[in-house]
PDB file of N, CA and C in Angstrom:
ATOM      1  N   UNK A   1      21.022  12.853 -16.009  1.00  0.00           N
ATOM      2  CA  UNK A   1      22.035  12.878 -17.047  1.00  0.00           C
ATOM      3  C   UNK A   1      22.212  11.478 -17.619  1.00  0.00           C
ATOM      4  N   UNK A   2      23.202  11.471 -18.707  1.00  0.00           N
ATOM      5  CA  UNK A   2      23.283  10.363 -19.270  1.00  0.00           C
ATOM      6  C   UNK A   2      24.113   8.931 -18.273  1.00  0.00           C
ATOM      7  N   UNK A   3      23.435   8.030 -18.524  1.00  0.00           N
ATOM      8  CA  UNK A   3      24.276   6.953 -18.272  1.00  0.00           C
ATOM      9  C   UNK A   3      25.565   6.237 -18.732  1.00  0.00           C
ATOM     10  N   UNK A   4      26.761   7.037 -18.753  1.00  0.00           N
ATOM     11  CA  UNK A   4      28.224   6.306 -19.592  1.00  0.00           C
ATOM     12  C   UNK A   4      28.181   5.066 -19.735  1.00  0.00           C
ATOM     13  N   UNK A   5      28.513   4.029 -20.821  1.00  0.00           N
ATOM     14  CA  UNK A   5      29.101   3.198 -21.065  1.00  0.00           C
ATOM     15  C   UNK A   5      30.853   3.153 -21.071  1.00  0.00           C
ATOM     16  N   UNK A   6      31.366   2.560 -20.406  1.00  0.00           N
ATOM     17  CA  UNK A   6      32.855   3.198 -20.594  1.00  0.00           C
ATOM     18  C   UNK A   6      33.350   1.686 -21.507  1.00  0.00           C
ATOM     19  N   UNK A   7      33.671   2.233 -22.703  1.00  0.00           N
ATOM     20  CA  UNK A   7      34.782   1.406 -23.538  1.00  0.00           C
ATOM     21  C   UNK A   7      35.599   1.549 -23.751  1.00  0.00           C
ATOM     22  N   UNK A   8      36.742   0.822 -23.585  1.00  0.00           N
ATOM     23  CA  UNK A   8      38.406   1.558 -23.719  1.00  0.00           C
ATOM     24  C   UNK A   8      38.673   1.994 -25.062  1.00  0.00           C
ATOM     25  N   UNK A   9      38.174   2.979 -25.179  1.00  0.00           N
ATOM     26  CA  UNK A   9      38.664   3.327 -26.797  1.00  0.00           C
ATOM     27  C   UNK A   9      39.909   3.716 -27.085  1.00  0.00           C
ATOM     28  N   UNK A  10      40.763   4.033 -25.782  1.00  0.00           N
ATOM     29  CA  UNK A  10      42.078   4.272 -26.233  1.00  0.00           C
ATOM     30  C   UNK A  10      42.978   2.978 -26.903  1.00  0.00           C
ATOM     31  N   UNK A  11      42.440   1.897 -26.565  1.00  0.00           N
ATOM     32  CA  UNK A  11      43.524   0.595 -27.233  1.00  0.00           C
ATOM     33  C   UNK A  11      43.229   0.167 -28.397  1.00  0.00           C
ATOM     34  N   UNK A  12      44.449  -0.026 -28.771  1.00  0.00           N
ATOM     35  CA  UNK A  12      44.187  -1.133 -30.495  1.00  0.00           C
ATOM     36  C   UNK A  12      42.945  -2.024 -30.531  1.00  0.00           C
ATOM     37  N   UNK A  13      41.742  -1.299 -31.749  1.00  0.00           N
ATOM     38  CA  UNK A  13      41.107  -2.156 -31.961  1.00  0.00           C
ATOM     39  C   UNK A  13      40.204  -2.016 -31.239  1.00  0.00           C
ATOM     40  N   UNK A  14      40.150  -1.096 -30.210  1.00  0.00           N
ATOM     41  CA  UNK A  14      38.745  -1.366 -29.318  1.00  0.00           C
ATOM     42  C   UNK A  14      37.161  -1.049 -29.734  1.00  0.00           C
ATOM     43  N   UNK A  15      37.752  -0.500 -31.100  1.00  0.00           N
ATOM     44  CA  UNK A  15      36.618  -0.049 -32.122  1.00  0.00           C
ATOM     45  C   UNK A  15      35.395  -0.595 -31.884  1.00  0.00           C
ATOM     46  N   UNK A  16      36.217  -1.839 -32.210  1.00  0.00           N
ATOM     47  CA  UNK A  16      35.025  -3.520 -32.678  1.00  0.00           C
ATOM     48  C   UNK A  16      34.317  -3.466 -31.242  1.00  0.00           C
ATOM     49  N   UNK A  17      34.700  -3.424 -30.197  1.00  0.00           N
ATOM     50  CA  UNK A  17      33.960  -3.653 -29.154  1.00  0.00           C
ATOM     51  C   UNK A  17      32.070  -2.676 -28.536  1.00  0.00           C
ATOM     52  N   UNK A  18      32.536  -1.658 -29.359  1.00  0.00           N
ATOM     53  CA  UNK A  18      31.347  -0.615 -29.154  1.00  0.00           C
ATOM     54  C   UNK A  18      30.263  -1.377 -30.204  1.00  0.00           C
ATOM     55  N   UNK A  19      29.039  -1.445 -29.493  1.00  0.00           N
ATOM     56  CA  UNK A  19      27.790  -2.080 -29.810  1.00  0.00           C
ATOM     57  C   UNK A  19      27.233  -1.388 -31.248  1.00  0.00           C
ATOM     58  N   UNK A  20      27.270  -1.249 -32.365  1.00  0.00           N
ATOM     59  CA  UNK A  20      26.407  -0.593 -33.549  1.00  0.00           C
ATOM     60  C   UNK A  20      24.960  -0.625 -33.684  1.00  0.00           C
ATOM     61  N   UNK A  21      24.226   0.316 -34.048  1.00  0.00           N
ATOM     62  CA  UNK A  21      24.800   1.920 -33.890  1.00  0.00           C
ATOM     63  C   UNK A  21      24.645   2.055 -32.455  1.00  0.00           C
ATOM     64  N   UNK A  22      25.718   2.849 -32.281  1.00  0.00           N
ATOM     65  CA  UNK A  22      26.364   3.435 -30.474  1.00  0.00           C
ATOM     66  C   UNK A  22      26.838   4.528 -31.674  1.00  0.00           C
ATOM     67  N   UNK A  23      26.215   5.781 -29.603  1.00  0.00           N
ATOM     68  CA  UNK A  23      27.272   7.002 -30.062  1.00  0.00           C
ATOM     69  C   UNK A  23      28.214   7.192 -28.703  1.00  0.00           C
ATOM     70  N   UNK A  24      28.951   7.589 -29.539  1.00  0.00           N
ATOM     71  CA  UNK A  24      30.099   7.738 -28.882  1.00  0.00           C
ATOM     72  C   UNK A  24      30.875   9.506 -28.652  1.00  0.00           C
ATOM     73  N   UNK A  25      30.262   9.894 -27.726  1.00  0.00           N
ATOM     74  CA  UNK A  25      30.359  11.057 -27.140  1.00  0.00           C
ATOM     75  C   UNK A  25      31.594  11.648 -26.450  1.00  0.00           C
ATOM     76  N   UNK A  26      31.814  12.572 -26.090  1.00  0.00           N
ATOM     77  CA  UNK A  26      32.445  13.107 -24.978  1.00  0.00           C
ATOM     78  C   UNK A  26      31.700  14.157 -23.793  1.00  0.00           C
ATOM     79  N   UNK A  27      31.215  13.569 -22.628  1.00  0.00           N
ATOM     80  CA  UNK A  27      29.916  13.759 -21.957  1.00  0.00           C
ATOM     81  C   UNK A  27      30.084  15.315 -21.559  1.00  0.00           C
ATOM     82  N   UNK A  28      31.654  15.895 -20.866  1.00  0.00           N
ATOM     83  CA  UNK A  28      32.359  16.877 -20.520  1.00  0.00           C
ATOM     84  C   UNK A  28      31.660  17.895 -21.589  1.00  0.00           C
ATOM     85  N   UNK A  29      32.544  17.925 -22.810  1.00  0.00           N
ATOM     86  CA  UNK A  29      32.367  18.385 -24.073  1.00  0.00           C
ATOM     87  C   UNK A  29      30.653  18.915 -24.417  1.00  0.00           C
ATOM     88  N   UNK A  30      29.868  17.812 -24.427  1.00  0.00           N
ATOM     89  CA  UNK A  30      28.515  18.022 -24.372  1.00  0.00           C
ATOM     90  C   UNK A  30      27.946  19.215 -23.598  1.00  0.00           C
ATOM     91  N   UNK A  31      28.478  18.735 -22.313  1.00  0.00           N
ATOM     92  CA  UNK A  31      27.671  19.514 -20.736  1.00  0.00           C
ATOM     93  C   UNK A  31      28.158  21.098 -21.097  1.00  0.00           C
ATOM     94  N   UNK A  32      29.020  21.324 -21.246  1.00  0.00           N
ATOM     95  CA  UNK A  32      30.161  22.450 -21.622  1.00  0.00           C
ATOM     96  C   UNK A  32      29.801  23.218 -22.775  1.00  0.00           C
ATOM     97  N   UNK A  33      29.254  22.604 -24.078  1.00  0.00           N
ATOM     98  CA  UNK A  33      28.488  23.114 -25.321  1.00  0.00           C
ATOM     99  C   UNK A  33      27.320  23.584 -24.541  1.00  0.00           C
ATOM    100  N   UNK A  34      26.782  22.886 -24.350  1.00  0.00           N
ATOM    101  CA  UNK A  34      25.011  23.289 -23.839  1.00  0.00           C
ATOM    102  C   UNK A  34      24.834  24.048 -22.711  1.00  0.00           C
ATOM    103  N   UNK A  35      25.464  24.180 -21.757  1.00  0.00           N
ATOM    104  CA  UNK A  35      25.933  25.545 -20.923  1.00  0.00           C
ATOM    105  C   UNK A  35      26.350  26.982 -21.317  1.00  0.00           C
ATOM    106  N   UNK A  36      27.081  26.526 -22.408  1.00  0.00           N
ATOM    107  CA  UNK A  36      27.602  27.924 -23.539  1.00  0.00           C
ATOM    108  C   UNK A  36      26.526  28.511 -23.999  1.00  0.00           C
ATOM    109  N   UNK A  37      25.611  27.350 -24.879  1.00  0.00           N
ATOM    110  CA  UNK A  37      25.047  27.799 -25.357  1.00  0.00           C
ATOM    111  C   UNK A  37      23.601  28.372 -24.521  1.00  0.00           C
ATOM    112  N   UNK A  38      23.482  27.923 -23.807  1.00  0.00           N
ATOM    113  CA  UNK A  38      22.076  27.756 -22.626  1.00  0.00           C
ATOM    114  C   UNK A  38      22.736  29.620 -22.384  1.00  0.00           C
ATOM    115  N   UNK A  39      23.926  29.875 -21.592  1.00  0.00           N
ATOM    116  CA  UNK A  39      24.197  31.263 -20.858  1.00  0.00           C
ATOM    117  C   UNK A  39      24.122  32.423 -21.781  1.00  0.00           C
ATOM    118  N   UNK A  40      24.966  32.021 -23.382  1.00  0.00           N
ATOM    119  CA  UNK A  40      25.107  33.079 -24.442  1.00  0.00           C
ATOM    120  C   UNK A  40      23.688  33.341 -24.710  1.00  0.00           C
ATOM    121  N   UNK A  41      22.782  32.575 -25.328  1.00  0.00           N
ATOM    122  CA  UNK A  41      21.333  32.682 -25.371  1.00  0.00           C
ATOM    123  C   UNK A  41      20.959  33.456 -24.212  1.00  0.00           C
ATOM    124  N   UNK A  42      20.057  33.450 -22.998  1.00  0.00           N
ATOM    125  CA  UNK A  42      20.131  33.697 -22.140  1.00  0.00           C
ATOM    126  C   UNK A  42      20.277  35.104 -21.748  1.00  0.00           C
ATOM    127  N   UNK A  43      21.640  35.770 -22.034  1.00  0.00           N
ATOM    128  CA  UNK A  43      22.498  36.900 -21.734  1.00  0.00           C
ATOM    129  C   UNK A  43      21.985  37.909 -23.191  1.00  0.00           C
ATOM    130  N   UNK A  44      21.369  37.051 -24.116  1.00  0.00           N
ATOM    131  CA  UNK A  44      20.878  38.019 -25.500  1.00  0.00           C
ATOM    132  C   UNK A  44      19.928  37.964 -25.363  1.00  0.00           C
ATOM    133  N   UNK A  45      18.703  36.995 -24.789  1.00  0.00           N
ATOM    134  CA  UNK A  45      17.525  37.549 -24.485  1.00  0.00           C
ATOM    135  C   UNK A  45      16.682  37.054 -25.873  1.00  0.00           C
ATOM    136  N   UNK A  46      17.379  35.454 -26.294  1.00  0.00           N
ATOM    137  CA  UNK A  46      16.809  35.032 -26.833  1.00  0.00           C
ATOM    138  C   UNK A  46      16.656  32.950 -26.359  1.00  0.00           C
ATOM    139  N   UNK A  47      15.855  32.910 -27.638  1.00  0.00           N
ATOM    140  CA  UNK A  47      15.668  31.307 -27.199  1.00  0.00           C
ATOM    141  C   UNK A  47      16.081  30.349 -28.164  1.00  0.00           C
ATOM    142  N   UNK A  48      16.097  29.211 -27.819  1.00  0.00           N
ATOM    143  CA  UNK A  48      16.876  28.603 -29.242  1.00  0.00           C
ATOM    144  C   UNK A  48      16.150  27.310 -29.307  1.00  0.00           C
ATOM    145  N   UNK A  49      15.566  27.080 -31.199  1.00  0.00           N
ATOM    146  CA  UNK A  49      14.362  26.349 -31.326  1.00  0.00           C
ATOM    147  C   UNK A  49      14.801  25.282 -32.169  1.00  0.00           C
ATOM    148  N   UNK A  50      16.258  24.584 -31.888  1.00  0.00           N
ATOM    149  CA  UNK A  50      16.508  23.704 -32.815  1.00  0.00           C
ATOM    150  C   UNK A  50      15.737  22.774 -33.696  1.00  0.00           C
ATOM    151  N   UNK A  51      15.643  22.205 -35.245  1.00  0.00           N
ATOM    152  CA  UNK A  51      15.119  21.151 -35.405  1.00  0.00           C
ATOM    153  C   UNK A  51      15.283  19.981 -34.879  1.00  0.00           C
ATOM    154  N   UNK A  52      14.095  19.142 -34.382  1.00  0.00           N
ATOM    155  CA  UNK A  52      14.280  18.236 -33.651  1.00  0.00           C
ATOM    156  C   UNK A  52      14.665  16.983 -34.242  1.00  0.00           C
ATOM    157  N   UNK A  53      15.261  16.882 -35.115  1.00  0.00           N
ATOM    158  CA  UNK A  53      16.075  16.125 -35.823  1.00  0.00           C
ATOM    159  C   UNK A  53      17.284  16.085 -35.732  1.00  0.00           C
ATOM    160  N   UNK A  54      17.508  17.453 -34.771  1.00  0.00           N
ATOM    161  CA  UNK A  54      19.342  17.512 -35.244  1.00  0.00           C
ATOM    162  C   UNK A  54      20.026  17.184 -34.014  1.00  0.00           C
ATOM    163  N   UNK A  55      19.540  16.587 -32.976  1.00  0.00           N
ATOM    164  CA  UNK A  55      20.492  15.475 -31.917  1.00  0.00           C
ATOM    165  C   UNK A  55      19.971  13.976 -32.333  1.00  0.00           C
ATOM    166  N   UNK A  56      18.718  13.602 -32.664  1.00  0.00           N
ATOM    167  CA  UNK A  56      18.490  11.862 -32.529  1.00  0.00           C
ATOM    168  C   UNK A  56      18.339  11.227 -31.555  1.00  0.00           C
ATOM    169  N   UNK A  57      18.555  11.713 -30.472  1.00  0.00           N
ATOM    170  CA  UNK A  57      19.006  11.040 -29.209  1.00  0.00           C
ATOM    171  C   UNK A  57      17.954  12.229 -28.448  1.00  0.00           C
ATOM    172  N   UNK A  58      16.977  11.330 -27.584  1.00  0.00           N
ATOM    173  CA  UNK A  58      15.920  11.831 -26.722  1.00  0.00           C
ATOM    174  C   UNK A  58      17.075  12.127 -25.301  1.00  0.00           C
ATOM    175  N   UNK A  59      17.986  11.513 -25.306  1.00  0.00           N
ATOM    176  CA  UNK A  59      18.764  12.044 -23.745  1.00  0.00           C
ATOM    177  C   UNK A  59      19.439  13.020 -23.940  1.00  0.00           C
ATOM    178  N   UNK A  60      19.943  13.834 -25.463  1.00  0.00           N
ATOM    179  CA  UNK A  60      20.169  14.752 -25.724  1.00  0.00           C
ATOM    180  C   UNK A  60      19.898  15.751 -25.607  1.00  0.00           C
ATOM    181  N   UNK A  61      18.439  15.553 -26.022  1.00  0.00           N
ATOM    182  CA  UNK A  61      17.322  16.322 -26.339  1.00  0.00           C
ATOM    183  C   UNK A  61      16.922  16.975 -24.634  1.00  0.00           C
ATOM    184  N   UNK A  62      16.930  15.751 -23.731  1.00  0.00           N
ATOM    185  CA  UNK A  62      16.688  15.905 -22.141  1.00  0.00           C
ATOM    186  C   UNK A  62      17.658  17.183 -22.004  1.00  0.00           C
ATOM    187  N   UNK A  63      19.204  16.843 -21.991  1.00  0.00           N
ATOM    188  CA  UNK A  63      19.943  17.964 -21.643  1.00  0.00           C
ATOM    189  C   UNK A  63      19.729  18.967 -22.008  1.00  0.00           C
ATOM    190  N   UNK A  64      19.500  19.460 -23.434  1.00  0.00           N
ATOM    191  CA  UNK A  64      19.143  20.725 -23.601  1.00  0.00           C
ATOM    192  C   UNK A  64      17.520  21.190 -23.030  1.00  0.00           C
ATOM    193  N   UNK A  65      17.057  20.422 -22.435  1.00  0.00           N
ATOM    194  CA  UNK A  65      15.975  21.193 -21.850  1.00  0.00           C
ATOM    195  C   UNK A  65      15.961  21.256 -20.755  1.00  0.00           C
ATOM    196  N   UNK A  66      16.998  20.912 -19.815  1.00  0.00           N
ATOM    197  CA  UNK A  66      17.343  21.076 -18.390  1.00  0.00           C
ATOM    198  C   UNK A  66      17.865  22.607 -17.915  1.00  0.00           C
ATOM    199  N   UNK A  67      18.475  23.132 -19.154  1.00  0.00           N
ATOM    200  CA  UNK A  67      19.368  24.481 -18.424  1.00  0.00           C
ATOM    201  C   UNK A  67      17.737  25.225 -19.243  1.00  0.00           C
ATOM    202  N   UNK A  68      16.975  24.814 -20.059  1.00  0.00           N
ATOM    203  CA  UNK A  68      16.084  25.991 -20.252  1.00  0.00           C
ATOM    204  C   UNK A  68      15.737  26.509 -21.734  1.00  0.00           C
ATOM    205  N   UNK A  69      16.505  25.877 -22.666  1.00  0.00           N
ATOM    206  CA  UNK A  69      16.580  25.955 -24.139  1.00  0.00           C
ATOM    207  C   UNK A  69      15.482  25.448 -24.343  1.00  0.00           C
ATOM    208  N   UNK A  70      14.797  25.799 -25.568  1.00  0.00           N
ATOM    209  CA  UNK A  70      13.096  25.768 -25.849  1.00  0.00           C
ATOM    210  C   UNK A  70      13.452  24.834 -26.779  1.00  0.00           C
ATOM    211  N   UNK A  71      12.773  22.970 -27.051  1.00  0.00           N
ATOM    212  CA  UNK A  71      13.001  22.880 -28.050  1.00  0.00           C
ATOM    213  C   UNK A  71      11.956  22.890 -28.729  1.00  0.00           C
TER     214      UNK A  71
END
């Protein structure tokens, strides 16, 4: 899985501190989408062939091919 960077984004200003371009995720959120989507797929007895353009991010790309999603 991914490696967190933790930046306090809750305080004034901590904007400036995140490195550009950085993404800035919610890892929970992620794991939780791609499980949904990994089981709903799955349970219909289909596969899902996103364009590989539409995460950017090769560790993204990792997660969705861990539960089994075809990319």
């Amino acid at each position: 899985m991914l490696e967190p960077i933790h930046y306090p984004l809750n305080q004034p200003g901590s904007r400036y501190t995140v490195n550009t371009p950085g993404l800035v995720l919610d890892l929970d959120a992620l794991e939780y989408n791609i499980a949904c989507m990994a089981r709903g797929l799955h349970d219909a007895g289909c596969q899902l062939r996103p364009h590989a353009k539409a995460h950017k991010c090769p560790e993204i790309a990792k997660c969705t091919i861990a539960p089994g999603l075809d990319l």
